[in-house]
N, C-alpha and C. Protein backbone atom coordinates (compact mmCIF):
# COMPACT_ATOMS: atom_id res chain seq x y z
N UNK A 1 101.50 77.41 129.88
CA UNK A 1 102.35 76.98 128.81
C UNK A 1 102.89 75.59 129.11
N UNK A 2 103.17 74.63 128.06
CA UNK A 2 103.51 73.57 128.40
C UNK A 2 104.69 73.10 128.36
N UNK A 3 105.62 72.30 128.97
CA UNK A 3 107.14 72.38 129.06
C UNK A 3 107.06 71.63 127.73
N UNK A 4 107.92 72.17 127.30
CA UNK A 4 108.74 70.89 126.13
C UNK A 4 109.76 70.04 126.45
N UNK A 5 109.56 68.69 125.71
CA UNK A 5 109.99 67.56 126.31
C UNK A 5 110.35 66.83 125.12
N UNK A 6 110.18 67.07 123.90
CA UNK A 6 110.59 66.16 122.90
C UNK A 6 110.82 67.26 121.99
N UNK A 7 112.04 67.29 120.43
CA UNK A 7 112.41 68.19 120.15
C UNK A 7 112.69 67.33 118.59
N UNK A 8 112.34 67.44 117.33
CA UNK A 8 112.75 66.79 116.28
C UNK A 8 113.88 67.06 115.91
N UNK A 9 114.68 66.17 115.68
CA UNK A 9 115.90 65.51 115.60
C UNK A 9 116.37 66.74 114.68
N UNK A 10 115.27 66.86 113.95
CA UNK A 10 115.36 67.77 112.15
C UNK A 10 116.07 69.02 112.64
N UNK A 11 115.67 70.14 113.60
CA UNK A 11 116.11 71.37 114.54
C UNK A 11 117.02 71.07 115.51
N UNK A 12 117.43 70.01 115.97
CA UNK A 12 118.31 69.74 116.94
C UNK A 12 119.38 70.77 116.95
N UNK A 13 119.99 70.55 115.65
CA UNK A 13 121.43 71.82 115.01
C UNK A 13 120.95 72.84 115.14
N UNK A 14 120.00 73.68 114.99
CA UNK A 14 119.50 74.84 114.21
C UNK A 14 119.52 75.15 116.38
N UNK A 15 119.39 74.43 117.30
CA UNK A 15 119.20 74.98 118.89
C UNK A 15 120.64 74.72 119.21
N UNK A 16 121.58 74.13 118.70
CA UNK A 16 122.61 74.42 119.52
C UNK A 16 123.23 75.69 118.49
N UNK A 17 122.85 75.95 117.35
CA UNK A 17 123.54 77.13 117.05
C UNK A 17 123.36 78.05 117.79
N UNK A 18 121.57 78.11 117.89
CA UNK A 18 121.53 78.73 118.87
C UNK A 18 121.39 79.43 120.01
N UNK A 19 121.43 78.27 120.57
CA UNK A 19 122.22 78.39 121.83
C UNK A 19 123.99 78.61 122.19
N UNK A 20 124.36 78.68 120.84
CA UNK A 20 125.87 78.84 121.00
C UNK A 20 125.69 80.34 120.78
N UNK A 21 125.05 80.98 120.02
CA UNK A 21 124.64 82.52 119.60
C UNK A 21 124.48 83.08 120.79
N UNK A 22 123.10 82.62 121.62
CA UNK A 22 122.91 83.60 123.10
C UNK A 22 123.79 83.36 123.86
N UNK A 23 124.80 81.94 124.24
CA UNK A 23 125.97 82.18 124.73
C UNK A 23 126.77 83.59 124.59
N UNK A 24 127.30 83.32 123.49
CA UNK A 24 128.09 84.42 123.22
C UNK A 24 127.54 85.56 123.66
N UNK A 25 126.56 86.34 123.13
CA UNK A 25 125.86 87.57 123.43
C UNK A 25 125.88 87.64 125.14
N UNK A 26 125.45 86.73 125.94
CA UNK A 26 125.47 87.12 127.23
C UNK A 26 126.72 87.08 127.86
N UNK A 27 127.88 86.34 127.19
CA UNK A 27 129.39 86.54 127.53
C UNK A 27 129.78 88.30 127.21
N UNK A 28 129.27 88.21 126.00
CA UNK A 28 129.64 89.93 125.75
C UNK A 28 128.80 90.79 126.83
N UNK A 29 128.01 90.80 127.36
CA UNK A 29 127.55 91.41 127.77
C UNK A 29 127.66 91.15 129.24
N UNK A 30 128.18 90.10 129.71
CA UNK A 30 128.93 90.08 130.74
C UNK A 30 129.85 90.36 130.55
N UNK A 31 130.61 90.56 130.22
CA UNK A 31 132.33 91.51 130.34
C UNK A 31 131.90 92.90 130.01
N UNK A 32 130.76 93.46 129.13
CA UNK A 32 130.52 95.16 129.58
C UNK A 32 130.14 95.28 131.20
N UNK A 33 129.22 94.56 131.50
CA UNK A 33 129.22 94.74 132.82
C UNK A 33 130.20 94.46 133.67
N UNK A 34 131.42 93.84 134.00
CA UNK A 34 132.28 93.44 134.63
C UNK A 34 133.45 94.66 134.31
N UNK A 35 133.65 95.42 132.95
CA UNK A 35 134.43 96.42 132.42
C UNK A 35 133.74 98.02 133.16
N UNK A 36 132.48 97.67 133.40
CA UNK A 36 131.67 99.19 134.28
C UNK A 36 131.24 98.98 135.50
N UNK A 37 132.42 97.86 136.24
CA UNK A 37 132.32 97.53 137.24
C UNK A 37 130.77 97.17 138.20
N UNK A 38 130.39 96.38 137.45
CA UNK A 38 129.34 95.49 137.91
C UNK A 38 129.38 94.53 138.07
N UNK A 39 130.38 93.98 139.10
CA UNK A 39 130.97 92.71 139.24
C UNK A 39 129.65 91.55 139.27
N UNK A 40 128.74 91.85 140.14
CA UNK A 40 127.73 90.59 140.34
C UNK A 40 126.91 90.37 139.98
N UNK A 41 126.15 91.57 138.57
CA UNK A 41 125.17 91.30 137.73
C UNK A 41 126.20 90.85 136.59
N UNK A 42 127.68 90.83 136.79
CA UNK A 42 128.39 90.33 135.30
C UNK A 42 128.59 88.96 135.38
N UNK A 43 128.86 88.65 137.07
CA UNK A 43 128.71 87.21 137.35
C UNK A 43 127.40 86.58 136.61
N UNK A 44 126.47 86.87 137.19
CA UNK A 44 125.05 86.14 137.34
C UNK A 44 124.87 86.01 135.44
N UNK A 45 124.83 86.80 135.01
CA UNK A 45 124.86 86.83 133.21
C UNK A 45 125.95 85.74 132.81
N UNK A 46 127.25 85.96 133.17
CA UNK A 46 128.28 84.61 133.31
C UNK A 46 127.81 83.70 132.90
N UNK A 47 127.10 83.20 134.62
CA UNK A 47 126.62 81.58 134.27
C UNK A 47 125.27 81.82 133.60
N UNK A 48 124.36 82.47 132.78
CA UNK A 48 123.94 82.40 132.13
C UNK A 48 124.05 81.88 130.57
N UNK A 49 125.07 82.82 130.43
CA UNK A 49 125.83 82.39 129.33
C UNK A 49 126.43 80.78 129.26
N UNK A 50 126.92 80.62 130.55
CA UNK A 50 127.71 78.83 131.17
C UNK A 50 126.35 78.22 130.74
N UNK A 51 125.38 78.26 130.74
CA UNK A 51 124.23 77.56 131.19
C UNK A 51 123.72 77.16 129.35
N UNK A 52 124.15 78.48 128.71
CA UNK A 52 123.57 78.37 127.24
C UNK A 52 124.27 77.13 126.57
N UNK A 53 125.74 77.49 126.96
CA UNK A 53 126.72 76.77 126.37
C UNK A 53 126.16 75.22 126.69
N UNK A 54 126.12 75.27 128.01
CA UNK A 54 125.63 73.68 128.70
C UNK A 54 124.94 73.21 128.04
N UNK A 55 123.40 73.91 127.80
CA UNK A 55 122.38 73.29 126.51
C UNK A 55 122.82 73.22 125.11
N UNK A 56 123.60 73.61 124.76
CA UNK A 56 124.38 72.85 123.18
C UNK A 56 125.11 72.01 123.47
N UNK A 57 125.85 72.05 124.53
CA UNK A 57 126.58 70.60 125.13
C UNK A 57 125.90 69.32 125.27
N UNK A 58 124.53 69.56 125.60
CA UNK A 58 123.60 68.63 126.22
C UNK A 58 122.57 68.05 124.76
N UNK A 59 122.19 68.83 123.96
CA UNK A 59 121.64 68.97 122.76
C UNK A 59 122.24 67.87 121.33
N UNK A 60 123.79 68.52 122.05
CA UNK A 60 124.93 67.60 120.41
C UNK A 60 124.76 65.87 121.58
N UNK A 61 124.81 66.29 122.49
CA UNK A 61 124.92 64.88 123.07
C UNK A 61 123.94 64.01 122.95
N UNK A 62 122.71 64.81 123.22
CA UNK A 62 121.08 63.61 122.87
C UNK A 62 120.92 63.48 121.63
N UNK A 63 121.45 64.57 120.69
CA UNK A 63 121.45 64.06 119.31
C UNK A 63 122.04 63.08 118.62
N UNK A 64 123.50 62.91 119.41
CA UNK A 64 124.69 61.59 118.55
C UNK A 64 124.07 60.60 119.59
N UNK A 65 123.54 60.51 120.38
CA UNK A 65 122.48 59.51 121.08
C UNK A 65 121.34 58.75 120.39
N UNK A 66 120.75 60.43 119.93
CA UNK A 66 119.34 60.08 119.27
C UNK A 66 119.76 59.28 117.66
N UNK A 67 120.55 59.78 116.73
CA UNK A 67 121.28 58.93 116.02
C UNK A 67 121.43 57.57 115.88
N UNK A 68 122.81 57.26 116.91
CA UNK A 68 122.70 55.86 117.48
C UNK A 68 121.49 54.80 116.89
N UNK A 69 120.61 55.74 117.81
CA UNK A 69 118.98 54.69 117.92
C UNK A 69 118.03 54.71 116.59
N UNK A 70 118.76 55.69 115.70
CA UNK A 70 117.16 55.84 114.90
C UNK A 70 116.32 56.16 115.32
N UNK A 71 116.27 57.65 116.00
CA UNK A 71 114.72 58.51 116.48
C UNK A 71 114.68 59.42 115.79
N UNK A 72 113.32 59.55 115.70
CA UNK A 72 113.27 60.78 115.45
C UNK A 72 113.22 62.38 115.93
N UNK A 73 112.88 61.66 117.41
CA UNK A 73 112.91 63.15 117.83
C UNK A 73 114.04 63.23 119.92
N UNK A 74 113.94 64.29 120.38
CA UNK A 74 115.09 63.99 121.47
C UNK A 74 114.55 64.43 122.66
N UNK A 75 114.57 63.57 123.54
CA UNK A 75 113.95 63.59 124.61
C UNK A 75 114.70 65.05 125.50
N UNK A 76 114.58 65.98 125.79
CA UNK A 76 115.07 67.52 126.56
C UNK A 76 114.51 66.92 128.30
N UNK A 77 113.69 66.54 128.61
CA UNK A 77 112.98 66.96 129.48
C UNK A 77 113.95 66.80 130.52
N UNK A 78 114.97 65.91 130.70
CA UNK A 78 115.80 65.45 132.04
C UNK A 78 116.83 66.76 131.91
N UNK A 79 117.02 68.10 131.48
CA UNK A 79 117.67 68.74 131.18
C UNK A 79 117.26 70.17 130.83
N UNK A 80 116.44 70.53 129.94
CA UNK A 80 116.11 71.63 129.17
C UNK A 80 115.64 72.85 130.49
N UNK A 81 115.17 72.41 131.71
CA UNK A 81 114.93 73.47 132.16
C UNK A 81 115.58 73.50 133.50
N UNK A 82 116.79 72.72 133.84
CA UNK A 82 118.01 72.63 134.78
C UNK A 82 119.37 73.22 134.53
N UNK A 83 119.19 74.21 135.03
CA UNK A 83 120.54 75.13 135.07
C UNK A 83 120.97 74.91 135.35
N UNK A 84 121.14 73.63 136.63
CA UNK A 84 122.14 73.49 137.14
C UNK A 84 123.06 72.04 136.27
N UNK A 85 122.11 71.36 135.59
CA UNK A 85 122.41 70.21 135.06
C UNK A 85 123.59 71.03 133.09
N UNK A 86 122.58 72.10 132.84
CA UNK A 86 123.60 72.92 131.95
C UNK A 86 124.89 73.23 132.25
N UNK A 87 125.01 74.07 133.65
CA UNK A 87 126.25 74.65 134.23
C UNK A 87 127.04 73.47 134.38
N UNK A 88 126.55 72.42 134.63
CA UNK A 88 127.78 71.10 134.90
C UNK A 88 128.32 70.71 133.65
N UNK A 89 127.04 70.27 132.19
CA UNK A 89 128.02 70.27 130.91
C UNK A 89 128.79 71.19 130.48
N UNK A 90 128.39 72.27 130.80
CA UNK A 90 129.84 73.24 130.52
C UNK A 90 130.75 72.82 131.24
N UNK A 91 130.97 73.09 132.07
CA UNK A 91 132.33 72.62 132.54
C UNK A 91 132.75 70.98 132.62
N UNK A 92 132.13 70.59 132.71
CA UNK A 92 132.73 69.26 131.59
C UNK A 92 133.07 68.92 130.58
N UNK A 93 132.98 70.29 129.70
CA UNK A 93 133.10 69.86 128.18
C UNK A 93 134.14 71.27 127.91
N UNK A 94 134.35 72.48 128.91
CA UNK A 94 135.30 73.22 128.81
C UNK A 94 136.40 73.21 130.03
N UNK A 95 135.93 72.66 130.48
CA UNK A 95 137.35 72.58 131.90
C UNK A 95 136.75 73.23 133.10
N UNK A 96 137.64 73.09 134.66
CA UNK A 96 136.86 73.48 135.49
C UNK A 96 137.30 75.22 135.33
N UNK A 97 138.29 75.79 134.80
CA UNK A 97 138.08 77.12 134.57
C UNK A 97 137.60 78.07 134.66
N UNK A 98 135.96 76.99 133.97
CA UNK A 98 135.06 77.95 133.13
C UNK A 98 133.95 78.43 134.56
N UNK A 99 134.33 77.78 135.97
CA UNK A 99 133.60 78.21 136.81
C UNK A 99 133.56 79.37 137.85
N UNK A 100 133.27 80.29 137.63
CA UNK A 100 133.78 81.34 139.07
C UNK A 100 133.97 80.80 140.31
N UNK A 101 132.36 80.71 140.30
CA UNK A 101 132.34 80.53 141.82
C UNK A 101 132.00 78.67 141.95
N UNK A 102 133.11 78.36 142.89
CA UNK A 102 133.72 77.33 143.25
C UNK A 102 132.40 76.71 144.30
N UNK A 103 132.26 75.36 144.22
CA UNK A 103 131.56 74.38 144.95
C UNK A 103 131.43 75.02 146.31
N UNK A 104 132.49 75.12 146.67
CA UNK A 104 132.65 75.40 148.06
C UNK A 104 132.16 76.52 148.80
N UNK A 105 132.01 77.54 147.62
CA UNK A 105 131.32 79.01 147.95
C UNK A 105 129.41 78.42 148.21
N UNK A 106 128.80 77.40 148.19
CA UNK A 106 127.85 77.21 148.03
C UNK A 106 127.18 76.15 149.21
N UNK A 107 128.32 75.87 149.99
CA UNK A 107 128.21 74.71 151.37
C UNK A 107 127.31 74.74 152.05
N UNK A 108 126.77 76.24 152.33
CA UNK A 108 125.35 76.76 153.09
C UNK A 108 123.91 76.47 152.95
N UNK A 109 124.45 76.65 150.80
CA UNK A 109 123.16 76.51 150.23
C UNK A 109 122.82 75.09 149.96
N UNK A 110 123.70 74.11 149.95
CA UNK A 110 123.64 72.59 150.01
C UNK A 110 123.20 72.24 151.08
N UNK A 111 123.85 72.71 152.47
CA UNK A 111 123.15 71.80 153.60
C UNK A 111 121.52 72.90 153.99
N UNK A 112 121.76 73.83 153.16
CA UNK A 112 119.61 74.35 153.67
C UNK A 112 118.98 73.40 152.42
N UNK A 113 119.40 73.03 151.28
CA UNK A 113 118.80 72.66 150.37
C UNK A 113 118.39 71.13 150.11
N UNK A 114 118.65 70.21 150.95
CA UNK A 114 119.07 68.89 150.96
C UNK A 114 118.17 68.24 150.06
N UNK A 115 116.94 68.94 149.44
CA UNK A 115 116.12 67.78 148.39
C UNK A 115 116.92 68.18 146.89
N UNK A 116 118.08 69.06 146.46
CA UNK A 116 118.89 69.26 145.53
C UNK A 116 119.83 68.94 145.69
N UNK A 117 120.00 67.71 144.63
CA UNK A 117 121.03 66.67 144.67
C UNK A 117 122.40 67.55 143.83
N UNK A 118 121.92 68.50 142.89
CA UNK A 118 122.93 68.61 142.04
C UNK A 118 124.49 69.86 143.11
N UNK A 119 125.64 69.71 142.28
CA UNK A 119 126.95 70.39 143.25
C UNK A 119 126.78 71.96 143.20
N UNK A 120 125.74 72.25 142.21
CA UNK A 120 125.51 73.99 142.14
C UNK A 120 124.80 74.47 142.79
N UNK A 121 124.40 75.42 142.13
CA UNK A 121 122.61 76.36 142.91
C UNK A 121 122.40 77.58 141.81
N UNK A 122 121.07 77.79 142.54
CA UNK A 122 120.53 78.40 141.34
C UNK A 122 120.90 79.87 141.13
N UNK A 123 120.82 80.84 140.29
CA UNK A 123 121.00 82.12 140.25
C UNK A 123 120.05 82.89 140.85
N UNK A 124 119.30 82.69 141.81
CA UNK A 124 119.13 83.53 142.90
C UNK A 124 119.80 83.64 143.57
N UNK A 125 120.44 82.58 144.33
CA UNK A 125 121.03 82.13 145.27
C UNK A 125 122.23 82.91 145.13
N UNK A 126 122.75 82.68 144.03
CA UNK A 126 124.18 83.37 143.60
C UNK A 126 124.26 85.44 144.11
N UNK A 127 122.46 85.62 143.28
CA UNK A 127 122.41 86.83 143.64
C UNK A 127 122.07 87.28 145.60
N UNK A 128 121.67 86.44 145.72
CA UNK A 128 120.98 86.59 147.52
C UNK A 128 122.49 86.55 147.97
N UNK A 129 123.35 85.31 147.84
CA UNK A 129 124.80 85.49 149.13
C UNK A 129 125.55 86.64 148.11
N UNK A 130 125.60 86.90 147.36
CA UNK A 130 126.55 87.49 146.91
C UNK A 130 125.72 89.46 147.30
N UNK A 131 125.17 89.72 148.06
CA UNK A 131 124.68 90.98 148.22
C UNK A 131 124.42 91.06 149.85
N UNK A 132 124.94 92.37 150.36
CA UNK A 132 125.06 92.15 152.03
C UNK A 132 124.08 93.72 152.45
N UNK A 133 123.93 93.54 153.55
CA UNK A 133 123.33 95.00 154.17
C UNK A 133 124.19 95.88 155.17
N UNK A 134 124.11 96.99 154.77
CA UNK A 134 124.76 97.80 155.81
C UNK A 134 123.98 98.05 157.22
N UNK A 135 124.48 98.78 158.29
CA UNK A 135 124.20 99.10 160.12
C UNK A 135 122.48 99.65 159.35
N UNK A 136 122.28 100.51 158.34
CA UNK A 136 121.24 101.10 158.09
C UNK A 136 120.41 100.18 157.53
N UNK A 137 120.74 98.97 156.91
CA UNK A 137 119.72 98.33 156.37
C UNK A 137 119.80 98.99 154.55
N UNK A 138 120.83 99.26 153.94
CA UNK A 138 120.79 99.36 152.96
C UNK A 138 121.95 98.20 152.03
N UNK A 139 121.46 98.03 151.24
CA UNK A 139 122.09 97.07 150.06
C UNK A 139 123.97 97.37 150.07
N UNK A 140 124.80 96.77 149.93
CA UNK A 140 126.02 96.93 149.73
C UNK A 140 126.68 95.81 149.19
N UNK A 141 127.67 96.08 148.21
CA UNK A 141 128.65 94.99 147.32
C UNK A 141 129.49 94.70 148.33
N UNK A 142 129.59 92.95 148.49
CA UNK A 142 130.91 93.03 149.45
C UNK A 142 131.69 92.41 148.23
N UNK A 143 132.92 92.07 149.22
CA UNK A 143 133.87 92.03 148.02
C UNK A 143 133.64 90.71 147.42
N UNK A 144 133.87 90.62 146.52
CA UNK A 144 133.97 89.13 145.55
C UNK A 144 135.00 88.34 145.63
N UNK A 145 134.26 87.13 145.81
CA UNK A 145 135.00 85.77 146.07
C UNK A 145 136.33 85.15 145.20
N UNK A 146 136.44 86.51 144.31
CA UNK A 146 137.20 85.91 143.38
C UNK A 146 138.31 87.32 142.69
N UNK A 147 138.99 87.31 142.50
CA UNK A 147 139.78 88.74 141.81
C UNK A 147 139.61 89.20 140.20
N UNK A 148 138.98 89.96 139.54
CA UNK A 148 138.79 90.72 138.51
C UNK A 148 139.70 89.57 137.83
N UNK A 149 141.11 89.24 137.10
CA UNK A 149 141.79 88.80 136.68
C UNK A 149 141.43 87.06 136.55
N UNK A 150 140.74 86.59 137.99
CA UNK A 150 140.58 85.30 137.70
C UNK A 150 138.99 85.31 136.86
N UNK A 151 138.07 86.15 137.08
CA UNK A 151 137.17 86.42 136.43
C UNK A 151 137.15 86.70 134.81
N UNK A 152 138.23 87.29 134.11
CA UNK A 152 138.29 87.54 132.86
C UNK A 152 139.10 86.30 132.62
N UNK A 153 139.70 85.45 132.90
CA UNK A 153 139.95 84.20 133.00
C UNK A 153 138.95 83.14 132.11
N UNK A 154 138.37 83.30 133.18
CA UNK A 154 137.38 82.33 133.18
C UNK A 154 136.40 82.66 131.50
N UNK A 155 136.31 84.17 131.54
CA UNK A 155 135.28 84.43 130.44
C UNK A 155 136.57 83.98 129.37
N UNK A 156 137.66 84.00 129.00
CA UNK A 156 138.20 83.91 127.85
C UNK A 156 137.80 82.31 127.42
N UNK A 157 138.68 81.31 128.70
CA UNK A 157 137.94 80.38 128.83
C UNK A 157 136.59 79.89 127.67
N UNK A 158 135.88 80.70 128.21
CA UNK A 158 134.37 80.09 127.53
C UNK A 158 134.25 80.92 125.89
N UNK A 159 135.35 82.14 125.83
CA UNK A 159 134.97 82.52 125.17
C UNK A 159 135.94 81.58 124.17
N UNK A 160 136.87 81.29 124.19
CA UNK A 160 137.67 80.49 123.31
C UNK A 160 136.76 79.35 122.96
N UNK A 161 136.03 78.27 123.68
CA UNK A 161 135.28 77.21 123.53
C UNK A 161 133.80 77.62 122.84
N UNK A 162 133.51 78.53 122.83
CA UNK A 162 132.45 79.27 122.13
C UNK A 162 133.28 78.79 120.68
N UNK A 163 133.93 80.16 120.32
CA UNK A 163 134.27 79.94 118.80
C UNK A 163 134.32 79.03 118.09
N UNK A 164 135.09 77.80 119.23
CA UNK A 164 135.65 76.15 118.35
C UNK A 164 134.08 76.12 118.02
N UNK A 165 132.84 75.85 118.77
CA UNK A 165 131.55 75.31 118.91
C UNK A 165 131.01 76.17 117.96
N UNK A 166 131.33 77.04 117.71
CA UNK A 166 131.00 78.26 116.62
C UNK A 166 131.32 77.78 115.24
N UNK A 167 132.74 77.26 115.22
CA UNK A 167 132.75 77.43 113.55
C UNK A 167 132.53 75.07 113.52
N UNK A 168 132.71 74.43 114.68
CA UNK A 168 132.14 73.41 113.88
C UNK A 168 130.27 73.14 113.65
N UNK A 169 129.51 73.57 114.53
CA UNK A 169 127.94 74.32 113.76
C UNK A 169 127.94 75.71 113.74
C-alpha cells in the first residue's frame, strides 16, 4: 500500500471532522476502560485518541497554510503517520494537561532510542514499561504513574477541547 502524502485541499474539512469523530469515540472508550478498571489499555487508547485530535490540529494547520499559498492540495507526509508529531499538536493546542504520562516517565526510552529526535515514544513502548513480571514469570499491573483522578483530568481536558473543535467543524 502506498503512504499518502498529498491530500486535496477539497476533503481537508471532511478529515478533521473526522478525525475529531474517532477522537471522541476512543476518549469514550477510554474512560469505559479506565471505569472497569483497565487502567493501561485506557491509557494506551488515551493517546490514541491525543493522537486523533493531533491530526485535526495538524490538518486545520496545513490547510490555513495551504490557503495562504493557493494550493490545491496538502502536503501530510511530514506528519500523517507520526504519533508522536500528533501527540505534541495536541498538547499544544490543548494545554499540557492533556498529557498523562509526563516526558520524564520516558528518560530510558530516549537515551536507548537516540535516532528519535521527538520528546515522546511510541505506544508500544507505553505498553512494554507500563507492564511488569512476577518471581513466576507471569504478567502483572504495577501501579500507575499517575492517580485515577489525575487521569479523568486529563480526559475531561480533551474532552472539553473536542466539543469546541466539534461544533466549529
Amino acid at each position: 500500500m502506498k503512504n499518502l502524502t498529498n491530500i486535496p485541499l477539497s476533503i481537508i474539512e471532511k478529515g478533521i471532522k473526522e478525525s475529531i469523530k474517532n477522537a471522541k469515540e476512543l476518549l469514550s472508550i477510554s474512560n469505559v476502560l479506565m471505569d472497569n478498571n483497565y487502567g493501561l489499555q485506557s491509557i494506551v487508547t488515551y493517546y490514541y485518541a491525543l493522537a486523533e485530535f493531533g491530526k485535526a490540529v495538524l490538518l486545520r494547520d496545513k490547510m490555513k497554510m495551504v490557503e495562504i499559498k493557493s494550493l490545491s492540495e496538502v502536503d501530510v507526509s511530514d506528519f500523517f503517520y507520526d504519533n508522536n508529531k500528533k501527540i505534541m499538536a495536541a498538547v499544544r493546542t490543548a494545554g499540557p494537561h492533556v498529557e498523562i504520562l509526563k516526558n520524564n516517565f520516558f528518560e530510558e526510552y530516549n537515551a536507548s532510542h537516540t535516532d528519535d529526535n521527538s520528546n515522546s515514544c511510541s505506544f508500544e513502548y507505553i505498553d512494554f514499561m507500563l507492564v511488569d513480571f512476577d518471581q513466576n514469570g507471569k504478567w502483572v499491573l504495577p501501579s500507575l504513574p499517575q492517580t485515577i483522578n489525575s487521569q479523568k483530568k486529563s480526559f475531561l481536558v480533551l474532552e472539553k477541547m473536542l466539543k469546541k473543535w466539534d461544533a466549529i467543524y
